[in-house]
C-alpha atoms as a PDB file:
ATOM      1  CA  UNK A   1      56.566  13.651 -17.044  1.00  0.00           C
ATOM      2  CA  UNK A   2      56.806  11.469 -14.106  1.00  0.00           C
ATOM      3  CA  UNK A   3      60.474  10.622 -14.367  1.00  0.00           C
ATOM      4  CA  UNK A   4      61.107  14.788 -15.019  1.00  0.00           C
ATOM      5  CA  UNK A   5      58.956  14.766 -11.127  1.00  0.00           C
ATOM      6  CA  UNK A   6      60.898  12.180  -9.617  1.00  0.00           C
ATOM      7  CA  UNK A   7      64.139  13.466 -11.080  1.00  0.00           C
ATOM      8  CA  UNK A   8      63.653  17.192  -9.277  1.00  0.00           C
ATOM      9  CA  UNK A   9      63.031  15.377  -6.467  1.00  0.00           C
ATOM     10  CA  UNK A  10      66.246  14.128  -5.765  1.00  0.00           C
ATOM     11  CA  UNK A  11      67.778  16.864  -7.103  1.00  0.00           C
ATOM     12  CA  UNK A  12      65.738  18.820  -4.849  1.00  0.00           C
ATOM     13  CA  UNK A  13      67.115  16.349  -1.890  1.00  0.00           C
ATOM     14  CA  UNK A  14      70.517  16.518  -2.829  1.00  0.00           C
ATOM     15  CA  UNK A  15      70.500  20.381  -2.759  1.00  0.00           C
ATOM     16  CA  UNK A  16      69.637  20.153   1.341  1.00  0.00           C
ATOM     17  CA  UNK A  17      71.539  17.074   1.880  1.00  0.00           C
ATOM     18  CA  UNK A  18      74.733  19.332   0.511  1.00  0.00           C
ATOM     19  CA  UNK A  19      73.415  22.415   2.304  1.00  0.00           C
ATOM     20  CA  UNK A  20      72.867  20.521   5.349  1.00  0.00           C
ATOM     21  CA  UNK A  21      76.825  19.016   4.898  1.00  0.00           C
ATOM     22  CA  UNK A  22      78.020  22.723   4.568  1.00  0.00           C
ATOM     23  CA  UNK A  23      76.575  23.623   7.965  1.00  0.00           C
ATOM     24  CA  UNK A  24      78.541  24.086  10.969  1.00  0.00           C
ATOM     25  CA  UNK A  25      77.655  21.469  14.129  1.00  0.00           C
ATOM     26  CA  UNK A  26      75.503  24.839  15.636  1.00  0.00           C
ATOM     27  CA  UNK A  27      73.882  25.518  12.133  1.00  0.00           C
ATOM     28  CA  UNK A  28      72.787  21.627  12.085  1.00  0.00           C
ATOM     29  CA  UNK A  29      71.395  21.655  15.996  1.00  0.00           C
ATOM     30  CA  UNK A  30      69.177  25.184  15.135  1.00  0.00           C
ATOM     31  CA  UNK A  31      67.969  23.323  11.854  1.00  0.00           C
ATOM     32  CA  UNK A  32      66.947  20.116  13.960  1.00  0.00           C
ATOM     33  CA  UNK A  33      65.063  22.190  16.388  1.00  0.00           C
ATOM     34  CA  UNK A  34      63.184  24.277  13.875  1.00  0.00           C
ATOM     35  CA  UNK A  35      62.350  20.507  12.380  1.00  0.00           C
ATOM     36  CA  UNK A  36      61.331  19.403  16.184  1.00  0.00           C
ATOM     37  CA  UNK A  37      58.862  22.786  16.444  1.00  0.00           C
ATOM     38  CA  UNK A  38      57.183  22.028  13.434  1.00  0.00           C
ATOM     39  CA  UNK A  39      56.803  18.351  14.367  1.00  0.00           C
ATOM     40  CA  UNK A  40      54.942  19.698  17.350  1.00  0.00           C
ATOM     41  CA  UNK A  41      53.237  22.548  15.402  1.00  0.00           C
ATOM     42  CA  UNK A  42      52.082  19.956  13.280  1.00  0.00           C
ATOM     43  CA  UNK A  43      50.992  17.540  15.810  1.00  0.00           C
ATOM     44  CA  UNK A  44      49.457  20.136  18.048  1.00  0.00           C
ATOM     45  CA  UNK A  45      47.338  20.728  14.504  1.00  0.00           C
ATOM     46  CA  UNK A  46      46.592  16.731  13.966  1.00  0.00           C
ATOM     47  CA  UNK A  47      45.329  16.747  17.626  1.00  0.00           C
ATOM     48  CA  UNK A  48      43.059  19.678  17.073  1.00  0.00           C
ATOM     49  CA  UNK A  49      41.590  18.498  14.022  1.00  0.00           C
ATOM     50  CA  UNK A  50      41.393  15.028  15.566  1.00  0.00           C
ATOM     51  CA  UNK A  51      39.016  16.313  18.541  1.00  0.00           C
ATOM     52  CA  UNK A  52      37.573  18.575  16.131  1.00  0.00           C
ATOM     53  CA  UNK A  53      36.241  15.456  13.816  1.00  0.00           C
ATOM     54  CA  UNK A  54      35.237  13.701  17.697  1.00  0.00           C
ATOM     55  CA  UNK A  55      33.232  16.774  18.341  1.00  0.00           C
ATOM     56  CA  UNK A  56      31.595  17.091  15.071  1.00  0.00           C
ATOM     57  CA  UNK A  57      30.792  13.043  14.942  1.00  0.00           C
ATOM     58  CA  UNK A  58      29.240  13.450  18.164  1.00  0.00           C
ATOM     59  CA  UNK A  59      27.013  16.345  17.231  1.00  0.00           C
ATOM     60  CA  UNK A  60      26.021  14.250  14.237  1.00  0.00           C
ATOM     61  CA  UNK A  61      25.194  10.950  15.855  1.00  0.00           C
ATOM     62  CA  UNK A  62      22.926  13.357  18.428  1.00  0.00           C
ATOM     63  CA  UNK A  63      21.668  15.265  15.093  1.00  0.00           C
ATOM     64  CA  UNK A  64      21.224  11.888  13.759  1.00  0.00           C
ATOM     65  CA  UNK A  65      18.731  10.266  16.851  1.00  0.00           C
ATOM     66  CA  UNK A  66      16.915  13.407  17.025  1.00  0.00           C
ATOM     67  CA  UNK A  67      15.938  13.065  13.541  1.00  0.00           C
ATOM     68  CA  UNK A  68      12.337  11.873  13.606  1.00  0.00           C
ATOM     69  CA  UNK A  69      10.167  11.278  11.124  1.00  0.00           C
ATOM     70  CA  UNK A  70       6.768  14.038  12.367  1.00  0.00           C
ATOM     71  CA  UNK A  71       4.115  11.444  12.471  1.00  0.00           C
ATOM     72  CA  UNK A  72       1.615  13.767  14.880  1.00  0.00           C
ATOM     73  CA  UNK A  73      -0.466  13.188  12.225  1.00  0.00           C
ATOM     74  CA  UNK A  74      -0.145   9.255  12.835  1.00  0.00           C
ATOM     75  CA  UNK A  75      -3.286   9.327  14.952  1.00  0.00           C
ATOM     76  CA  UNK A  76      -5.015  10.688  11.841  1.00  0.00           C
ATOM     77  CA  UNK A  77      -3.899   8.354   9.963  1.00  0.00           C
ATOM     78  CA  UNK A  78      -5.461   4.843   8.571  1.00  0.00           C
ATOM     79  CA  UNK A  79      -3.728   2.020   9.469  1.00  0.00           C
ATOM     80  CA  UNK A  80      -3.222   1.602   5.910  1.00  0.00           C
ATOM     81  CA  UNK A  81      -2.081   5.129   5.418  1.00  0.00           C
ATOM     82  CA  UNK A  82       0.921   3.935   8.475  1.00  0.00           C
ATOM     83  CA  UNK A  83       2.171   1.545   6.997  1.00  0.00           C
ATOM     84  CA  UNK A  84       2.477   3.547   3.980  1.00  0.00           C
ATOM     85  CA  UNK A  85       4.147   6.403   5.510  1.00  0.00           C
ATOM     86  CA  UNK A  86       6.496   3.624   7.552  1.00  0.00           C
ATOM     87  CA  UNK A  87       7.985   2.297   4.267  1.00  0.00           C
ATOM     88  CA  UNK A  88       8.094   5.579   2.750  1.00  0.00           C
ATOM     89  CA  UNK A  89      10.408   7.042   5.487  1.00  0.00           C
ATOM     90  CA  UNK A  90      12.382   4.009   6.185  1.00  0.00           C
ATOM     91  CA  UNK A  91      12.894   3.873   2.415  1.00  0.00           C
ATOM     92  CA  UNK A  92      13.266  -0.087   2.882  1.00  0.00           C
ATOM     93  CA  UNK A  93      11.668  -3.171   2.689  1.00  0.00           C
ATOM     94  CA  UNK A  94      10.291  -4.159   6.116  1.00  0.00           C
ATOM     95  CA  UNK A  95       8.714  -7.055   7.501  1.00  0.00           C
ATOM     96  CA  UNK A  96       5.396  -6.664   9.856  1.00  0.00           C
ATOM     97  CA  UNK A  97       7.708  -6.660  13.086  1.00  0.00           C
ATOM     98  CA  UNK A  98       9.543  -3.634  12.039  1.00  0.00           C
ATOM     99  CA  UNK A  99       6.719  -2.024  11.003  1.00  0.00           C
ATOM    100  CA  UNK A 100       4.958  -2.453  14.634  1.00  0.00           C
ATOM    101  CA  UNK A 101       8.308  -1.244  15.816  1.00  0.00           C
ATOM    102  CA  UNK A 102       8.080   1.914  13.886  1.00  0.00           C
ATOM    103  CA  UNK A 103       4.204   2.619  14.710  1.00  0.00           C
ATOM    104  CA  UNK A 104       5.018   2.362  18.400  1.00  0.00           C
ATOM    105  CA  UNK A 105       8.447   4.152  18.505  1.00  0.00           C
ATOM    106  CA  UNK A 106       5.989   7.334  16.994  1.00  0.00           C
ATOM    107  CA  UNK A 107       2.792   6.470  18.341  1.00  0.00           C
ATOM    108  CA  UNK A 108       2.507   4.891  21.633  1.00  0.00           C
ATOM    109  CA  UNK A 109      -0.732   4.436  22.150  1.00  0.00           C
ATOM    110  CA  UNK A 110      -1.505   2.445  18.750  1.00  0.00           C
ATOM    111  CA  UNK A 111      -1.510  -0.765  20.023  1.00  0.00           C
ATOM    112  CA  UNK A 112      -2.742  -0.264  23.350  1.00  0.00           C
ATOM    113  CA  UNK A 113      -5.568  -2.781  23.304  1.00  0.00           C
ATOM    114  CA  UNK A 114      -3.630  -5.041  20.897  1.00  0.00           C
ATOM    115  CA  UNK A 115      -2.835  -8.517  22.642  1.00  0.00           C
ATOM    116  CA  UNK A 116      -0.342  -9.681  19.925  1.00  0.00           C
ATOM    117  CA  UNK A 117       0.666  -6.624  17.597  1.00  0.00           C
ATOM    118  CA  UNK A 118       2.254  -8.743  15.053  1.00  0.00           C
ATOM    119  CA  UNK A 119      -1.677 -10.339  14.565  1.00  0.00           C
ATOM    120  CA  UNK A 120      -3.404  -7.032  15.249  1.00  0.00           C
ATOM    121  CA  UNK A 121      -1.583  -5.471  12.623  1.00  0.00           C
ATOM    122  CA  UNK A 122      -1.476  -8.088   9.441  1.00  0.00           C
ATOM    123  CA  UNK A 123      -5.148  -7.214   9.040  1.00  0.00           C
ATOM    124  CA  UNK A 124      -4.460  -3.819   7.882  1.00  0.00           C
ATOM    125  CA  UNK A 125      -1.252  -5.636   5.729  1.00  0.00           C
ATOM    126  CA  UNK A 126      -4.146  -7.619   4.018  1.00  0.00           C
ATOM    127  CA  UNK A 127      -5.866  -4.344   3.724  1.00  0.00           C
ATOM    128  CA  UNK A 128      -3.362  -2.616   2.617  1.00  0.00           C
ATOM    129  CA  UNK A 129      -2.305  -4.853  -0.153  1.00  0.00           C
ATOM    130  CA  UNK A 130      -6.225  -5.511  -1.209  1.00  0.00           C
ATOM    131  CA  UNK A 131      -6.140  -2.044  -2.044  1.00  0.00           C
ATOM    132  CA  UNK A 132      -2.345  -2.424  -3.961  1.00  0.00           C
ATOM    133  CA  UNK A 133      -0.696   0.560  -1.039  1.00  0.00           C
ATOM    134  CA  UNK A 134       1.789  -2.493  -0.770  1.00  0.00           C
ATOM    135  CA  UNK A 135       3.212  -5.589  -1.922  1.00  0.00           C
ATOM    136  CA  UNK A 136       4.307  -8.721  -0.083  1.00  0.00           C
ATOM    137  CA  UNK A 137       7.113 -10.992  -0.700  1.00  0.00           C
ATOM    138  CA  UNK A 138       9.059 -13.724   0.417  1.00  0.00           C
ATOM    139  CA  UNK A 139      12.665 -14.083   0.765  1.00  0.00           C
ATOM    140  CA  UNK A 140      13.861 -17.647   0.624  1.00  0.00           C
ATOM    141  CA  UNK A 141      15.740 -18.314   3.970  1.00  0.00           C
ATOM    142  CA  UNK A 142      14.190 -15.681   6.032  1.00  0.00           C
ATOM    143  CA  UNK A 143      10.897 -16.310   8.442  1.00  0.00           C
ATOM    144  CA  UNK A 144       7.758 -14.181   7.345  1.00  0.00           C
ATOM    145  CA  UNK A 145       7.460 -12.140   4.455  1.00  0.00           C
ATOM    146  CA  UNK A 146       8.630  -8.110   3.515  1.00  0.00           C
ATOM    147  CA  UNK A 147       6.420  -5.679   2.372  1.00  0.00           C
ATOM    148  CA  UNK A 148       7.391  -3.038  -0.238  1.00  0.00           C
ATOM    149  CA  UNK A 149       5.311  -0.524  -1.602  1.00  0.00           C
ATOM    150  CA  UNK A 150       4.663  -0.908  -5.195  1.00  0.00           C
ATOM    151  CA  UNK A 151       6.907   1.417  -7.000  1.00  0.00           C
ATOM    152  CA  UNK A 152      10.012  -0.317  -5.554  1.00  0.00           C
ATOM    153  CA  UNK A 153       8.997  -3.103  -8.045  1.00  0.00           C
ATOM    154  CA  UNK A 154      10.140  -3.447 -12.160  1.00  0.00           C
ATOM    155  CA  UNK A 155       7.777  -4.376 -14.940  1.00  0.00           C
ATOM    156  CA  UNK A 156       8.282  -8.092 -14.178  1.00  0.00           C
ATOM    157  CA  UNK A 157       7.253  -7.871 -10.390  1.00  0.00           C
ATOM    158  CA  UNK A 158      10.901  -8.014  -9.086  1.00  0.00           C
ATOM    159  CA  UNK A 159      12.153  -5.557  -6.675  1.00  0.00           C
ATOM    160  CA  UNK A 160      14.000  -3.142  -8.170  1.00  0.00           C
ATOM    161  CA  UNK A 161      18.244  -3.320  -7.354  1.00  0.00           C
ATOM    162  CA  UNK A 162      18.429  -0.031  -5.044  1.00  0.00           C
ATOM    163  CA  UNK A 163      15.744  -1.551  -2.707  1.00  0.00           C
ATOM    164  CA  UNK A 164      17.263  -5.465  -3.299  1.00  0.00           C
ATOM    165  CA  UNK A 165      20.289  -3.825  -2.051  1.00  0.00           C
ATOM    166  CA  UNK A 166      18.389  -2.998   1.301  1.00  0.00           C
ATOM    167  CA  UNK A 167      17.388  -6.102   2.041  1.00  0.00           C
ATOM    168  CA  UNK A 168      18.759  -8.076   5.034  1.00  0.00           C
ATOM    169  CA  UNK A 169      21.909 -10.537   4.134  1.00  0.00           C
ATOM    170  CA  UNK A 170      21.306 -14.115   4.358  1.00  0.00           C
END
């Protein structure tokens, strides 16, 4: 069925190539034009669309940053229950850096008396583990360890692939 395509094709090409030889020198300038208007029709169009995708990549990269998690219940919130509801939202493993990061991004006044936030917060890590909310781990080649919460591991206490996958590359 292919060749039967390809075939009408150039028949198809043939047809105007012979039209186009039957036309007068006017007939061939008017058909050159019409071709040069809907080059520009069609350009005009490509630009349009073009600043149309801009527009619509900006709006989502501004949709995008204004999409915050609603912690206003953070200050309710254990410590335990935070970093909790950090993994759950990032949906990734983190380590306890990026889990201060998170707190303090949505709740600025969390670690106001904290000296070291890092050490202020791996108390509630041990916590939060003691009570199995999380699990920690250690990736060979990277400083420090990640914390996942439990479901994100198999039977065998490996992470599971779509959360492996997460994971920062070595």
């Amino acid at each position: 069925m292919k060749y039967h395509m390809s075939r009408t094709k150039s028949t198809i090409k043939d047809r105007q190539r012979e039209k186009m030889l039957s036309q007068s020198k006017e007939q061939l300038v008017d058909t050159v034009f019409q071709l040069q208007d809907e080059v520009k029709q069609y350009e005009e169009t490509l630009l349009q669309k073009t600043e149309e995708f801009e527009k619509l990549s900006k709006k989502y990269e501004e949709l995008q940053k204004g999409i915050t998690p609603v912690v206003l219940q953070s200050r309710k919130l254990s410590w335990v229950g935070r970093i909790v509801y950090a993994l759950t939202t990032i949906d990734r493993p983190m380590q306890s850096s990026e889990i201060v990061d998170f707190i303090e991004k949505y709740d600025k006044t969390a670690f106001k008396n904290a000296t070291d936030k890092s050490k202020y917060l791996s108390s509630f890590l041990g916590n939060a583990q003691k009570f199995e909310r999380i699990r920690q781990y250690k990736l060979k080649g990277i400083r420090g360890h990640f914390y996942a919460l439990p479901q994100w591991f198999d039977e065998d206490g490996n992470l599971k692939r779509e959360y492996k996958e997460k994971e920062p590359i070595v």
